[in-house]
C-alpha atoms as a PDB file:
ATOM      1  CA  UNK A   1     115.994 127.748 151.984  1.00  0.00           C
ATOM      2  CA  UNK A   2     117.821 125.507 149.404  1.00  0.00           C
ATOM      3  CA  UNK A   3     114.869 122.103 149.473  1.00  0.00           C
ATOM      4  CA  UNK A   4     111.630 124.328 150.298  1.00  0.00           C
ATOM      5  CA  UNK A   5     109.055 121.803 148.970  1.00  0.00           C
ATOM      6  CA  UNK A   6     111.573 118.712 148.318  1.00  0.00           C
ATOM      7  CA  UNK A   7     110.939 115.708 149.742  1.00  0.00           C
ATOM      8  CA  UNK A   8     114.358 113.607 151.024  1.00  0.00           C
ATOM      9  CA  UNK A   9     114.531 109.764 151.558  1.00  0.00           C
ATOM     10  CA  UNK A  10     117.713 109.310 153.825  1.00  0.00           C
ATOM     11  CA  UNK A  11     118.469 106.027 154.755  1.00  0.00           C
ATOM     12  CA  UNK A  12     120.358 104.545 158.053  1.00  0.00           C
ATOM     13  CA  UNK A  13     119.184 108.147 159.162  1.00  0.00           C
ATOM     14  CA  UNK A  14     119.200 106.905 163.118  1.00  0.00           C
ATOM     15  CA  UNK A  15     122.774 108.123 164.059  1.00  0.00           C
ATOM     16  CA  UNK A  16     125.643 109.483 162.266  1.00  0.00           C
ATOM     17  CA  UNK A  17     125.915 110.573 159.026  1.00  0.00           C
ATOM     18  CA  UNK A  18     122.814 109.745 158.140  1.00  0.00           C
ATOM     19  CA  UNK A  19     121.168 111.585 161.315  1.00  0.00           C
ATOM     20  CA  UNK A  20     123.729 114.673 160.516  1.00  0.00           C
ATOM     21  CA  UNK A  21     121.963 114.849 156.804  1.00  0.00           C
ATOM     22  CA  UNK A  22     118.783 114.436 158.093  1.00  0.00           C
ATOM     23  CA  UNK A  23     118.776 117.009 160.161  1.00  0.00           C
ATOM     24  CA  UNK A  24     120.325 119.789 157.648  1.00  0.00           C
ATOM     25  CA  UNK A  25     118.097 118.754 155.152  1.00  0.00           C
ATOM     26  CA  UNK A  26     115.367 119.705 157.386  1.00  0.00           C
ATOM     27  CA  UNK A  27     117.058 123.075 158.507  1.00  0.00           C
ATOM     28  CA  UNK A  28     116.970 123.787 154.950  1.00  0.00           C
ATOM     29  CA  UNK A  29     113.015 122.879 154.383  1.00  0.00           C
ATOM     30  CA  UNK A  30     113.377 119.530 153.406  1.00  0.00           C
ATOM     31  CA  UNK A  31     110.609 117.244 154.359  1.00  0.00           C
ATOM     32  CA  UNK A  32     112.798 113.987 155.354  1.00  0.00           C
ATOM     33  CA  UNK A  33     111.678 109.907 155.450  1.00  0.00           C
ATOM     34  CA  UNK A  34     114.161 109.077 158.587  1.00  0.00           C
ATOM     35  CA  UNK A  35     114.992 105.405 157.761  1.00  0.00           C
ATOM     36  CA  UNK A  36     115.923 102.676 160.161  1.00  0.00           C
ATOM     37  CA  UNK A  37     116.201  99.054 160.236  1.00  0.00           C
ATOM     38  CA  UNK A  38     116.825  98.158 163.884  1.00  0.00           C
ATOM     39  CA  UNK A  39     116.785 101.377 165.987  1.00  0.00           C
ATOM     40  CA  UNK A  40     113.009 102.988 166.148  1.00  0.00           C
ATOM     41  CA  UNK A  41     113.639 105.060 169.452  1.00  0.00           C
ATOM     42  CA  UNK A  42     116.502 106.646 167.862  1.00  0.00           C
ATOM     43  CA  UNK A  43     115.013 107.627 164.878  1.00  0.00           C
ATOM     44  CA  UNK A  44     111.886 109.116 166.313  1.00  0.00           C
ATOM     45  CA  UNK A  45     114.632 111.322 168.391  1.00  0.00           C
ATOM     46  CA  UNK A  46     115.711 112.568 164.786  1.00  0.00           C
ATOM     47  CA  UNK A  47     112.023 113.396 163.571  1.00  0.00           C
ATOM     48  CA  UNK A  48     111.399 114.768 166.796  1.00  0.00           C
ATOM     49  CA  UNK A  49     114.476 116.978 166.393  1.00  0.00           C
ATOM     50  CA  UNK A  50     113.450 118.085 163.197  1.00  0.00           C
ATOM     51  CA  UNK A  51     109.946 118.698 164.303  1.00  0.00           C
ATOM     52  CA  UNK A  52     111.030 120.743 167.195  1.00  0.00           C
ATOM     53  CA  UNK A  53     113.039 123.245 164.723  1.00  0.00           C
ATOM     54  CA  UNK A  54     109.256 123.495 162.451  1.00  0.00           C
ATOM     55  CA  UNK A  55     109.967 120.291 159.569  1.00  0.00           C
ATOM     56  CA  UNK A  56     108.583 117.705 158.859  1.00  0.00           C
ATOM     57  CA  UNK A  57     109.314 114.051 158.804  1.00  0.00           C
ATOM     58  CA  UNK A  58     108.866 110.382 159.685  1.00  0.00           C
ATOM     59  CA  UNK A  59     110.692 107.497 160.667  1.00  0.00           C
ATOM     60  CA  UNK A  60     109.860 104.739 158.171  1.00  0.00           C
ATOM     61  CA  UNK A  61     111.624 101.028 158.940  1.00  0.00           C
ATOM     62  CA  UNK A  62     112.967  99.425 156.081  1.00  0.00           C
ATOM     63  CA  UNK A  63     116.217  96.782 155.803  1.00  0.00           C
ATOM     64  CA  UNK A  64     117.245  97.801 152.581  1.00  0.00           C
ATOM     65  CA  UNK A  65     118.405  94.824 151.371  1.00  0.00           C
ATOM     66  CA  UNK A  66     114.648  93.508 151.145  1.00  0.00           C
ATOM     67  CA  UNK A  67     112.806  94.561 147.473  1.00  0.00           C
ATOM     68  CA  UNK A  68     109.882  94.517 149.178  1.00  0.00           C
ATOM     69  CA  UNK A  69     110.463  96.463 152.679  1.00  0.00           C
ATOM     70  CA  UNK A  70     112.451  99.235 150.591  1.00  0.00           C
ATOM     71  CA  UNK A  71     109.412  99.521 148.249  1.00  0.00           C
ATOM     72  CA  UNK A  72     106.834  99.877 150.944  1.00  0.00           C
ATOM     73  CA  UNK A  73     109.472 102.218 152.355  1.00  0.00           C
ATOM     74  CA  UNK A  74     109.119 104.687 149.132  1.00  0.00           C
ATOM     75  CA  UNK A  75     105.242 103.921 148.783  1.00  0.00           C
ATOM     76  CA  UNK A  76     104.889 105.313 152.352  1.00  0.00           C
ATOM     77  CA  UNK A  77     107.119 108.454 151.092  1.00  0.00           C
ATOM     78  CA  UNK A  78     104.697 109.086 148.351  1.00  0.00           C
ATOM     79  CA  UNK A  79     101.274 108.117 149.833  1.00  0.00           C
ATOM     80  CA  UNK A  80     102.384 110.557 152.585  1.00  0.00           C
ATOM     81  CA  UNK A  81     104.215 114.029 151.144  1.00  0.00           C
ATOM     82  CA  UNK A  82     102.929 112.890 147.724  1.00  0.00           C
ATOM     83  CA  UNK A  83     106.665 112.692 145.858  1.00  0.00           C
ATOM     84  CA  UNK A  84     110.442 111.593 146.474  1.00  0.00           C
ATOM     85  CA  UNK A  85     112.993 114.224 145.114  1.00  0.00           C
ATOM     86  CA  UNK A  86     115.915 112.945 146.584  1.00  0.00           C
ATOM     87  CA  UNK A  87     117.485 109.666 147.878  1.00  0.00           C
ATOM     88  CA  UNK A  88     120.345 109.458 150.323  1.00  0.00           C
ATOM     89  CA  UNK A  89     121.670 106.017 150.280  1.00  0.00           C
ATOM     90  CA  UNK A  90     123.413 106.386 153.868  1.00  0.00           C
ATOM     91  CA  UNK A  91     122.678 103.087 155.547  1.00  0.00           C
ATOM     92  CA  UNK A  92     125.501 100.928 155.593  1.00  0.00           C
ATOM     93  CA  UNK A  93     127.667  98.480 157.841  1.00  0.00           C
ATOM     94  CA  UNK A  94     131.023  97.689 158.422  1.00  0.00           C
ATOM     95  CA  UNK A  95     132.207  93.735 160.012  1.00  0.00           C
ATOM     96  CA  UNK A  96     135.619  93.876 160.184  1.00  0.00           C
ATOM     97  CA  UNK A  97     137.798  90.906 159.389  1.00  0.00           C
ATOM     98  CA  UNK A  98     141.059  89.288 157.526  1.00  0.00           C
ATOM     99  CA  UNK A  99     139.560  87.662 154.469  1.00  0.00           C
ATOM    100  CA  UNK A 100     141.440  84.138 155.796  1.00  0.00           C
ATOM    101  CA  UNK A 101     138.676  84.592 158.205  1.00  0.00           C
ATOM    102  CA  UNK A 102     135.499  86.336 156.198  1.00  0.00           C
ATOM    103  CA  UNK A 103     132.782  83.889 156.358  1.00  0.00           C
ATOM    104  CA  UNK A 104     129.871  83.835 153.686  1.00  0.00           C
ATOM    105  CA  UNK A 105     127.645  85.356 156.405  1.00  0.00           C
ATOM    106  CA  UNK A 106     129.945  88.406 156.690  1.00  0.00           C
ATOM    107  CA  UNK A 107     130.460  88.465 152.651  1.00  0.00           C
ATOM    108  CA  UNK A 108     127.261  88.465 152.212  1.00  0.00           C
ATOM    109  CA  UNK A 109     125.637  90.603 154.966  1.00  0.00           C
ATOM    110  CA  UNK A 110     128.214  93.138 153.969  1.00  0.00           C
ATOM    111  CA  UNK A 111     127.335  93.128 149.655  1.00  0.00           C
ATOM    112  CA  UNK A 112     123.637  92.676 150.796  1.00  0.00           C
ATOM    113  CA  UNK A 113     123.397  96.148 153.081  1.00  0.00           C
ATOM    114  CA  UNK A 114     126.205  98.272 151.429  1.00  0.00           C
ATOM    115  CA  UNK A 115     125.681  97.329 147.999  1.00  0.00           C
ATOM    116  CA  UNK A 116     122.680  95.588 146.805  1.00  0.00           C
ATOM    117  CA  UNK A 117     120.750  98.139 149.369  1.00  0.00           C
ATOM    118  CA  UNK A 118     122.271 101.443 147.442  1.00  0.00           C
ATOM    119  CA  UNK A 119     120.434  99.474 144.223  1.00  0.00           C
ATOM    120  CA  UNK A 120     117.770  98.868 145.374  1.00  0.00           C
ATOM    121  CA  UNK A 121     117.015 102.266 146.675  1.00  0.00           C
ATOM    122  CA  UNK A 122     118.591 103.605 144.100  1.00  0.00           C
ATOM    123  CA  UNK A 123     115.638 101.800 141.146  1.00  0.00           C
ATOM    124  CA  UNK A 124     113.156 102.579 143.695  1.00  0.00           C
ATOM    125  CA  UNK A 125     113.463 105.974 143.819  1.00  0.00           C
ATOM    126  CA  UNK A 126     114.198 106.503 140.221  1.00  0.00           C
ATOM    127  CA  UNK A 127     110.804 104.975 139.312  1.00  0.00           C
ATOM    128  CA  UNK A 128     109.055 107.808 140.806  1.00  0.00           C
ATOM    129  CA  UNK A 129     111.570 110.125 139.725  1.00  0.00           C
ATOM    130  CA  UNK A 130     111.456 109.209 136.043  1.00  0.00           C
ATOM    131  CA  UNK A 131     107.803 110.745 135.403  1.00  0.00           C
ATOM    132  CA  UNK A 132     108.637 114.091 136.836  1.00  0.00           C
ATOM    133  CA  UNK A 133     111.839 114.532 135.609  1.00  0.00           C
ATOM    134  CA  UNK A 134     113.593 115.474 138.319  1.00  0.00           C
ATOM    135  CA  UNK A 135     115.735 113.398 140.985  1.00  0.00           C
ATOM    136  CA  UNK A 136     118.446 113.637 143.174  1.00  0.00           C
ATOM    137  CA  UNK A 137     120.235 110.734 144.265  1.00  0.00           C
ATOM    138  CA  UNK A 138     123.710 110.696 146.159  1.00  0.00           C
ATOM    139  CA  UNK A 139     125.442 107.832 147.585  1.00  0.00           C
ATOM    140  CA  UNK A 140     127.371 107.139 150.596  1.00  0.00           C
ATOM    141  CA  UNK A 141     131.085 105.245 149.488  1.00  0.00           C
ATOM    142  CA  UNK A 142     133.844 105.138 151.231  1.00  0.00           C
ATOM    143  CA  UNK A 143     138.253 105.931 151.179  1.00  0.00           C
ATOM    144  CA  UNK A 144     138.315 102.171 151.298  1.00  0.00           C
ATOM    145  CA  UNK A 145     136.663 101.673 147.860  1.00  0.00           C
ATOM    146  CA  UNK A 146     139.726 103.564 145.915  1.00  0.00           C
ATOM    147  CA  UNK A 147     142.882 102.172 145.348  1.00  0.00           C
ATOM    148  CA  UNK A 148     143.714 101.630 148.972  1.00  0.00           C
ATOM    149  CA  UNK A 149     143.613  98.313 150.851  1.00  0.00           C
ATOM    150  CA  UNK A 150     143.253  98.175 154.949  1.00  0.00           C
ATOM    151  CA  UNK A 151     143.593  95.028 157.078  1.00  0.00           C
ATOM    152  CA  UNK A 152     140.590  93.329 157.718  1.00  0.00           C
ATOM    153  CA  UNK A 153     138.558  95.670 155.113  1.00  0.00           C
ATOM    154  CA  UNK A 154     137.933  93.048 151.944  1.00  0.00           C
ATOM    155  CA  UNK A 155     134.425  92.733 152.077  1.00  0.00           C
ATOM    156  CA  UNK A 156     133.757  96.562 153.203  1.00  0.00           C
ATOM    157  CA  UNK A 157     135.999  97.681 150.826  1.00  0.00           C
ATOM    158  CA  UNK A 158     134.781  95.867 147.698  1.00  0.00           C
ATOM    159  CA  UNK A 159     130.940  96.685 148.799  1.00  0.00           C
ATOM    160  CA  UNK A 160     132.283 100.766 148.713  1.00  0.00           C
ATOM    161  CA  UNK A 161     133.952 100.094 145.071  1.00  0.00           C
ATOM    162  CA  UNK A 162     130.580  98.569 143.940  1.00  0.00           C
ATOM    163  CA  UNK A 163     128.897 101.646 145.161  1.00  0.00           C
ATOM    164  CA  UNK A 164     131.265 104.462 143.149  1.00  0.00           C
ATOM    165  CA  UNK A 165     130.577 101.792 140.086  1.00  0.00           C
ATOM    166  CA  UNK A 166     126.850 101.978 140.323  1.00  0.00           C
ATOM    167  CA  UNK A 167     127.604 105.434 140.219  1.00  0.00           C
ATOM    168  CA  UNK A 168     128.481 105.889 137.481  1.00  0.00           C
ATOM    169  CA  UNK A 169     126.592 103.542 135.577  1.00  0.00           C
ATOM    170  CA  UNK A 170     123.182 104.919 137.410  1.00  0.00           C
ATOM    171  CA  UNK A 171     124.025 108.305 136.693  1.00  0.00           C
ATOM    172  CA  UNK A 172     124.510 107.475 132.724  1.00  0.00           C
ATOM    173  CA  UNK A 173     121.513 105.509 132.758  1.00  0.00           C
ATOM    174  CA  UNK A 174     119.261 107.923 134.373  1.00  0.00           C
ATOM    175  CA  UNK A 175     120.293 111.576 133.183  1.00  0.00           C
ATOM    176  CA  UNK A 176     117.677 111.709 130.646  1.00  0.00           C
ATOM    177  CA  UNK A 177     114.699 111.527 133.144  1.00  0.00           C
ATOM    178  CA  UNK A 178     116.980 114.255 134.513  1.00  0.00           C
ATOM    179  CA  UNK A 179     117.675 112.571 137.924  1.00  0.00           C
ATOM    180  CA  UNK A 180     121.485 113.388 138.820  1.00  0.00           C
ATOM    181  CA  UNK A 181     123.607 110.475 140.698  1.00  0.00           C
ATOM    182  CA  UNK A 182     126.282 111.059 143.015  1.00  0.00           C
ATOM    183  CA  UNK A 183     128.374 109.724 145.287  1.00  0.00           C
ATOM    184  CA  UNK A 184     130.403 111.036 148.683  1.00  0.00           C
ATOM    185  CA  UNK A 185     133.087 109.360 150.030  1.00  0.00           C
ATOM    186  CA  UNK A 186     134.194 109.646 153.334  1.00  0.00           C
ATOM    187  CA  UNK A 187     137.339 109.049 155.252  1.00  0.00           C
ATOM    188  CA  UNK A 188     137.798 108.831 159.060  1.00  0.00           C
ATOM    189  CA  UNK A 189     134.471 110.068 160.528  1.00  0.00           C
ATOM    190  CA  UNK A 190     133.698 110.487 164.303  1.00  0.00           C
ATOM    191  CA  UNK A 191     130.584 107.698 164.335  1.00  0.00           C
ATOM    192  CA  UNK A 192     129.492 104.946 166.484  1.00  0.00           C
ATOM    193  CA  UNK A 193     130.818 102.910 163.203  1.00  0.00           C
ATOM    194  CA  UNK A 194     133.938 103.903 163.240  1.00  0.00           C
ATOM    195  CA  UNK A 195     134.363 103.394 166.897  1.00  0.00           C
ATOM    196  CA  UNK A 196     132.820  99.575 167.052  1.00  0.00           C
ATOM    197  CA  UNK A 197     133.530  97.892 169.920  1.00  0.00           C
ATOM    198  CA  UNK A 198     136.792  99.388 170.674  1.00  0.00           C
ATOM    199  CA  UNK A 199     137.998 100.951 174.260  1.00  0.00           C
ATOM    200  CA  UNK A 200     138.194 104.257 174.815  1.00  0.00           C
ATOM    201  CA  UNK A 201     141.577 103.807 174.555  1.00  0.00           C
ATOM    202  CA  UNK A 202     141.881 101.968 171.395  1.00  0.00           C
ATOM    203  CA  UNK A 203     139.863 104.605 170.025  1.00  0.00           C
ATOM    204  CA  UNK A 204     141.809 107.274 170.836  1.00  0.00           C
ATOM    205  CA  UNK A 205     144.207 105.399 169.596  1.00  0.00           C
ATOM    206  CA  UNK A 206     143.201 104.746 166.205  1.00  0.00           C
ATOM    207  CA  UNK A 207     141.397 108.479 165.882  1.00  0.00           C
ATOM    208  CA  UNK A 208     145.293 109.475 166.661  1.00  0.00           C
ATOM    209  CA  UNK A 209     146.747 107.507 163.919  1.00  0.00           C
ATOM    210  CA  UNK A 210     143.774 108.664 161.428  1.00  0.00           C
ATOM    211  CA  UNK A 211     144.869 111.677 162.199  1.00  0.00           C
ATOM    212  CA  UNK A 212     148.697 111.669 161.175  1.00  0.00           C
ATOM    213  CA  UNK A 213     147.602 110.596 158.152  1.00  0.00           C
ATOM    214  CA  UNK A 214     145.419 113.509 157.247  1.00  0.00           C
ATOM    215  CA  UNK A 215     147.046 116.507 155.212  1.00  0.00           C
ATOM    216  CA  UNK A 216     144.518 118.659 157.535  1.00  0.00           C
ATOM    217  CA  UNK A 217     145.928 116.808 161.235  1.00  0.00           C
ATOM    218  CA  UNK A 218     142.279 116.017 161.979  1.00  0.00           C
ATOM    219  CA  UNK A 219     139.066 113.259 161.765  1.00  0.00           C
ATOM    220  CA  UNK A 220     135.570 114.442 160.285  1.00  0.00           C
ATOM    221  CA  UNK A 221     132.540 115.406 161.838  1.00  0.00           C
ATOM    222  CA  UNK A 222     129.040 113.528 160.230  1.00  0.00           C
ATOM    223  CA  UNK A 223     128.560 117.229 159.742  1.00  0.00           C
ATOM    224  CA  UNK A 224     131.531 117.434 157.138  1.00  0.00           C
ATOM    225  CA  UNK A 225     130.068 114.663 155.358  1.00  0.00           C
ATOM    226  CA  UNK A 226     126.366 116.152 155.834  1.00  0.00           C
ATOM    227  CA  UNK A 227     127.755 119.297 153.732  1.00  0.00           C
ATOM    228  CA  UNK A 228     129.016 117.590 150.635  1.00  0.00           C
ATOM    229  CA  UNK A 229     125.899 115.580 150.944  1.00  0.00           C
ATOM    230  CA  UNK A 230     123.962 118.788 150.451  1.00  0.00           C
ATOM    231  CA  UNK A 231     126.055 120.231 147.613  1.00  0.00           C
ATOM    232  CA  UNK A 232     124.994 117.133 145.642  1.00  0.00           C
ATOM    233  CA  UNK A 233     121.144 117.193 146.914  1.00  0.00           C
ATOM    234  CA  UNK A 234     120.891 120.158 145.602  1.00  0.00           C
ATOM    235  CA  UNK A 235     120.382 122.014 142.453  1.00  0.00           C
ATOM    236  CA  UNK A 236     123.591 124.001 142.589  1.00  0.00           C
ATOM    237  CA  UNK A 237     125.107 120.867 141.591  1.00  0.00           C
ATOM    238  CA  UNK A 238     122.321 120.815 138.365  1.00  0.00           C
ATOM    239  CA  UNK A 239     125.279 119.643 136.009  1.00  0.00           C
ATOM    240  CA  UNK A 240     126.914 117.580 137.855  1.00  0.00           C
ATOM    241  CA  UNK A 241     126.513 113.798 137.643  1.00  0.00           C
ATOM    242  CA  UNK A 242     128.401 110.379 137.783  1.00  0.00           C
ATOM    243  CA  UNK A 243     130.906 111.861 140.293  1.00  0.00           C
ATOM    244  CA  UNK A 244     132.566 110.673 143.236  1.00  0.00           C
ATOM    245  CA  UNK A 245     133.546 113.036 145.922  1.00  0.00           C
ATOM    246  CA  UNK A 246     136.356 112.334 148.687  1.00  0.00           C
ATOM    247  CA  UNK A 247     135.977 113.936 151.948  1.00  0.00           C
ATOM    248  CA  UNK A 248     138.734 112.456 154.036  1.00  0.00           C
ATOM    249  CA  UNK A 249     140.829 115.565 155.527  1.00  0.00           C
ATOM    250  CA  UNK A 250     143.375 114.824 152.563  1.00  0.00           C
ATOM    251  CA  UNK A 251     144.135 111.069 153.544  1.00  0.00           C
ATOM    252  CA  UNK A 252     148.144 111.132 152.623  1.00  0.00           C
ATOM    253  CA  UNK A 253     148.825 107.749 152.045  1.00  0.00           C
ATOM    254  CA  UNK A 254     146.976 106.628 148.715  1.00  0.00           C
ATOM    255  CA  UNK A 255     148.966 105.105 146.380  1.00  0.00           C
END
């Protein structure tokens, strides 16, 4: 198996795409920290499902846009399974609103999670990385942070641009302790984020109209995403660094 004796920090690993990479991590031997912020009873379901198939894990709570939770976070990592090989910076939210009518609270609760979180994690991890010369780190963006703009999307979509930045500059930064930094951006993924609050109907709706726009007529699985999340985890992807990968279903209307 591809991460026999590797030791994976996912976080916002309690549903979606986090849970998805979670879980294939562990069916390939990974040994995965299952990070969650609000929802404990949901992430011991994901240890417990990776426990039930022979891993090993733990669900560790952690709002990643506190220095101090995130480092206790990575100190439990090591004090338990005694290293951190790879980071998944999954955890993310979306508030969705016109930016006439973004507040400060959503501005900031938006840059705090999606962006200042992936940094966080991101040093964190790297400072154990660094003396053992080895690291994997790959980053959950977005479509939204390329050169497309959606209604309502300002804050979301300027937290996802931050996180293809930081990147790059992470990934230049840190490729002589031989830690590679990588990034995955989704499109239109069946989640409970993508959903929100909407009716069943609306949702069809919208999944319908996500769909016309893909080159492939469809809407991705957290599995899809869980894949290219993989790639990058592992060390088939050894020269490989500062890159951003899209994995929207071939979203035809970028400009």
């Amino acid at each position: 198996m591809r991460f026999d004796g590797k030791v994976a920090v996912v976080t916002g690993a309690s549903r979606g795409i986090g849970k998805a990479t979670a879980l294939a991590l562990a069916r390939e031997g990974c040994t995965v920290v299952v990070n969650y912020n609000r929802n404990q009873e949901r992430a011991v379901e994901v240890v417990n499902a990776i426990k039930a198939e022979e891993g090993r894990g733990v669900a560790v709570r952690c709002d990643v846009s506190v220095r101090s939770e995130v480092e206790a976070m990575f100190k439990t990592a090591v004090d338990e399974f005694d290293q951190v090989d790879i980071l998944v910076n999954n955890a993310g939210i979306a508030i969705m609103a016109p930016i006439l009518e973004t507040t400060d609270d959503i501005w900031d609760r938006t840059l705090d999670t999606n962006l200042k979180g992936v940094f966080l994690c991101t040093q964190t991890a790297a400072r154990h990385m660094k003396p053992r010369k080895y690291g994997k780190i790959v980053n959950i963006s977005s479509n939204s942070g390329f050169g497309i703009a959606c209604q309502g999307e300002t804050a979301y979509a300027v937290s996802k641009a931050g996180v293809i930045q930081l990147t790059r500059s992470a990934a230049l930064e840190l490729g002589q302790y031989g830690i590679n930094v990588n990034c995955v951006a989704p499109g239109a993924v069946d989640t409970e984020m993508l959903r929100g609050d909407l009716t069943d109907q609306k949702y069809a709706e919208l999944v319908e109209s996500r769909k016309k726009i893909s080159s492939l007529g469809a809407i991705g699985k957290p599995e899809d995403i869980a894949n290219a999340v993989l790639f990058f985890a592992s060390d088939e992807a050894r020269f490989i660094t500062g890159r951003t990968l899209l994995v929207d279903g071939g979203r035809r209307d970028f400009t």
